[in-house]
Protein backbone atom coordinates (compact mmCIF):
# COMPACT_ATOMS: atom_id res chain seq x y z
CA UNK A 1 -10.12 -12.78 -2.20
CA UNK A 2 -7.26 -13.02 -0.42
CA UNK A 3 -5.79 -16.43 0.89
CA UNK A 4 -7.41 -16.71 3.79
CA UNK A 5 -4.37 -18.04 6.05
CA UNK A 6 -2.91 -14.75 5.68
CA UNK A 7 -4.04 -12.28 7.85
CA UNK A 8 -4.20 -8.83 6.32
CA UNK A 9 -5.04 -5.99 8.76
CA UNK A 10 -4.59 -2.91 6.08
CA UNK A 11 -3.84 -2.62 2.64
CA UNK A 12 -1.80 0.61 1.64
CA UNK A 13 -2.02 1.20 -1.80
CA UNK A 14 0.93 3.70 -3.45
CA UNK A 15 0.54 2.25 -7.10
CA UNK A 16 -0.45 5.10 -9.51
CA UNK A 17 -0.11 5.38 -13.25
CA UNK A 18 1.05 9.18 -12.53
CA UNK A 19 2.23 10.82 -15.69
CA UNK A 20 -0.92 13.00 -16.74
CA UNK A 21 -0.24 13.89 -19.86
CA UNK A 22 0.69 9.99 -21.60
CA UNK A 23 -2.26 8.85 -18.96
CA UNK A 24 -4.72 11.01 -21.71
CA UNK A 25 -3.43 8.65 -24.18
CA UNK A 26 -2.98 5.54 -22.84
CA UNK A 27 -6.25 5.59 -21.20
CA UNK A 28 -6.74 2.10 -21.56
CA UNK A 29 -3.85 0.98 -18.93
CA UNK A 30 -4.12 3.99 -16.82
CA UNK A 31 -7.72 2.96 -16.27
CA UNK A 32 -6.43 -0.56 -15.10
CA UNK A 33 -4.04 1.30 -12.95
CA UNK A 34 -5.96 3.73 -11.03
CA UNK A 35 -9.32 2.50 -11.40
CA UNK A 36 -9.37 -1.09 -11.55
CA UNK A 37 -6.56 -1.62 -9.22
CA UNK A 38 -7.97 0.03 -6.29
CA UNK A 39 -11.58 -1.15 -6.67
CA UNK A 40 -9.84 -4.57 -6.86
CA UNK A 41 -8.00 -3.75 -3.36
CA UNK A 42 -11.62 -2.58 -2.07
CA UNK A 43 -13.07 -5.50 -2.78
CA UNK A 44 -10.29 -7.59 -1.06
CA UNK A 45 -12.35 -8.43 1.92
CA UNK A 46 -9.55 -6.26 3.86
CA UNK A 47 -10.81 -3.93 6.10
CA UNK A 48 -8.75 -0.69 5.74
CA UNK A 49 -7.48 0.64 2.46
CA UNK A 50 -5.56 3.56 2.01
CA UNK A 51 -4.85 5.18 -1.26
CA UNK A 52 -2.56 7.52 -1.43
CA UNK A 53 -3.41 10.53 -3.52
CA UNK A 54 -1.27 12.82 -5.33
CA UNK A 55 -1.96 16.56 -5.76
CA UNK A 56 -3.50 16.01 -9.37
CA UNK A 57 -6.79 15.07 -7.43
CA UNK A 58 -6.25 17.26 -4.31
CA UNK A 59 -4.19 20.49 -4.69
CA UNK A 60 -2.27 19.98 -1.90
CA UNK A 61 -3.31 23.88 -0.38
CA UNK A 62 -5.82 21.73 2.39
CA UNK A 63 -4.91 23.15 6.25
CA UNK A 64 -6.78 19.78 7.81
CA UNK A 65 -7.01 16.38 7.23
CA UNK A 66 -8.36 15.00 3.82
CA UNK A 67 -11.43 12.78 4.01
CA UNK A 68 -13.13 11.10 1.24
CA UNK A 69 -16.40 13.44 1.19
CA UNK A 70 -14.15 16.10 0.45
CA UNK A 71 -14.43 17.84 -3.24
CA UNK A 72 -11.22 17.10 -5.54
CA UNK A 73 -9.56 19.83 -7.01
């Protein structure tokens, strides 16, 4: 939790561990990257978090807003 004197409206998160290939083998730290890290953020007590995706989950061809619900590609 964060210190509660500090008032946090929004959390954006740009941290990644981004290099696909090494991320294969060093599973282990990209796992505490872009796993841990973000359910860490969620679990903040902040209201909004936004994660910022890169086009190795979406494949950047969308023509409308992304949402959560939608299928990664």
């Amino acid at each position: 939790m964060f210190n509660s004197s500090i008032d946090i409206n929004c959390i954006i998160n740009c941290a990644a561990y981004n290099a696909v290939d090494k991320a294969e083998d060093d599973v282990e730290i990209a796992t505490k990257i872009n796993v841990d890290g973000p359910k860490n953020l969620a679990l903040s007590g902040v209201n909004t978090v936004i994660h910022v995706s890169t086009d190795y989950v979406f494949d950047g061809t969308a023509h409308k807003p992304l949402t959560p619900l939608d299928k990664t590609n």
